[in-house]
Protein backbone atom coordinates (compact mmCIF):
# COMPACT_ATOMS: atom_id res chain seq x y z
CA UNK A 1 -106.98 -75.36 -170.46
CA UNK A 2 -105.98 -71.95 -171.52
CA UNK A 3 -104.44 -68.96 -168.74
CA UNK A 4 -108.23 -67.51 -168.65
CA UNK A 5 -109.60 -71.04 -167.91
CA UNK A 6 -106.33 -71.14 -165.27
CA UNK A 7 -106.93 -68.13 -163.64
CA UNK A 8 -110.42 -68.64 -163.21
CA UNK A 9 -110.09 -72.07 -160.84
CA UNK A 10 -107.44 -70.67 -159.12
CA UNK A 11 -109.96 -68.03 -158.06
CA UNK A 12 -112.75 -70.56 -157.97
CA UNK A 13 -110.67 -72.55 -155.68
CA UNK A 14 -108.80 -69.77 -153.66
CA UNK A 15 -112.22 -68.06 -152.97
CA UNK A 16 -110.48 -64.90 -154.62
CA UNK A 17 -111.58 -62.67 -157.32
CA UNK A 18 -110.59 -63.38 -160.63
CA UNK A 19 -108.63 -60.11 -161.49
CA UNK A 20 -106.14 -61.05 -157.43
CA UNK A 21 -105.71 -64.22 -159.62
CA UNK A 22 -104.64 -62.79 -162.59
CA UNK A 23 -102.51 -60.48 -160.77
CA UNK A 24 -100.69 -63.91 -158.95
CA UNK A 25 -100.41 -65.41 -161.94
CA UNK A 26 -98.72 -62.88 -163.66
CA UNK A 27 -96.39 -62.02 -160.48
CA UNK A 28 -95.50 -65.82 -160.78
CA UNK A 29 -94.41 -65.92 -164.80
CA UNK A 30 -92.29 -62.69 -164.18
CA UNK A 31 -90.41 -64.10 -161.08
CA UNK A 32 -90.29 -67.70 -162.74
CA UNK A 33 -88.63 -65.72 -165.93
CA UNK A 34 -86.35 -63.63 -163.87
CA UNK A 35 -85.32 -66.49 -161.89
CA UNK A 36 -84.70 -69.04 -165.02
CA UNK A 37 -83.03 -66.53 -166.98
CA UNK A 38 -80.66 -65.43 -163.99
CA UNK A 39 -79.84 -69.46 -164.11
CA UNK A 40 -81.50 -70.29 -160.66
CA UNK A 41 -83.28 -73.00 -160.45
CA UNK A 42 -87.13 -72.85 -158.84
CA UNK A 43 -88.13 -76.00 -156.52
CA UNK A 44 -91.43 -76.01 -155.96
CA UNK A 45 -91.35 -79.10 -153.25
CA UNK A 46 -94.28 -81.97 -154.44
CA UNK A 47 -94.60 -80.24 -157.75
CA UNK A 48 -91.53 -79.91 -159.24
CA UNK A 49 -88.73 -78.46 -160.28
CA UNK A 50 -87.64 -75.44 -162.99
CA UNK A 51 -84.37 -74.83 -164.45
CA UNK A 52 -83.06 -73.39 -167.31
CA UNK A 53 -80.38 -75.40 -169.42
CA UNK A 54 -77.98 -75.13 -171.99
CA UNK A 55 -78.77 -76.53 -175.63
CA UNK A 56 -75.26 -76.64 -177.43
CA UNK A 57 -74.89 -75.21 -181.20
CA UNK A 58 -75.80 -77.87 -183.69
CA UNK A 59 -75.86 -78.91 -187.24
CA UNK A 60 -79.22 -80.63 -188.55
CA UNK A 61 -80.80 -81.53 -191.54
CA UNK A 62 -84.30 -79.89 -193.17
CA UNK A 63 -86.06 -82.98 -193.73
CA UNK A 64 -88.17 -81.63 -196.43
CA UNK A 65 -85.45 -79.90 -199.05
CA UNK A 66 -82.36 -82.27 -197.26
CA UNK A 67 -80.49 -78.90 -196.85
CA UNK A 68 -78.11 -79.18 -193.83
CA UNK A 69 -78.84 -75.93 -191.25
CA UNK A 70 -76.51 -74.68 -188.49
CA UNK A 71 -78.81 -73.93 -185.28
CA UNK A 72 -77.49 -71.34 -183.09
CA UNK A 73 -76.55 -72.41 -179.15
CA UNK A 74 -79.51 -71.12 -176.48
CA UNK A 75 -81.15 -71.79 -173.21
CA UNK A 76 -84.40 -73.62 -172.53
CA UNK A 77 -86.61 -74.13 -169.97
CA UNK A 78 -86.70 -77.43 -168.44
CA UNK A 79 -89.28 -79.19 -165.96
CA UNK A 80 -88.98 -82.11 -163.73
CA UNK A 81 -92.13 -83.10 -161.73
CA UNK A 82 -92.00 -84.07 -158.23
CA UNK A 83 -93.42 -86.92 -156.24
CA UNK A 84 -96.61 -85.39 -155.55
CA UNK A 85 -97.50 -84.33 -159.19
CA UNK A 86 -96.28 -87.93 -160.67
CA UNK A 87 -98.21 -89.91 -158.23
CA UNK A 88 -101.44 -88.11 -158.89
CA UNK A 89 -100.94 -88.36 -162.57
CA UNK A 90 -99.71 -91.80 -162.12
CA UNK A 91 -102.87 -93.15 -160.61
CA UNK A 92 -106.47 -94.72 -161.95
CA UNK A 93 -108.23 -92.14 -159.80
CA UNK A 94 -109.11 -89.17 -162.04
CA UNK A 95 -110.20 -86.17 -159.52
């Protein structure tokens, strides 16, 4: 499922038009962004949680000329689902 197939069940299943959707949606990735990238972490209780971490500088090899590369230190996003979301994906009953 792409964003357009997103946005349009979210306003399929909010009763909202699709353009309200779009504008939630894209309210959400700019405060999600802000928040990650200020280092806070976004708890979504039952679904799960954001955070951004640390990836430390590292050396690593090109596996197709064996060339050894130094990749610079950065951030990343990181997810970890919550209760709710694992027990419905967890589960024989597709819905």
């Amino acid at each position: 499922m792409n964003k357009t197939d997103f946005i349009s069940e979210i306003a399929k299943s909010a009763g909202v038009t699709k353009a309200e959707a779009e504008r939630v949606m894209n309210a959400f990735e700019e405060v999600m962004i802000s928040a990650l990238k200020a280092g806070d972490k976004v708890q979504l209780t039952g679904f799960g949680v954001f955070e951004s971490k640390a990836r430390a500088a590292r050396t690593v090899r090109n596996p197709a000329t064996g060339e050894m590369m130094d990749i610079a230190a950065t951030s990343v996003a990181s997810f970890k689902p919550g209760k709710r979301l694992k027990d419905a994906l967890g589960s024989d009953d597709k819905q």
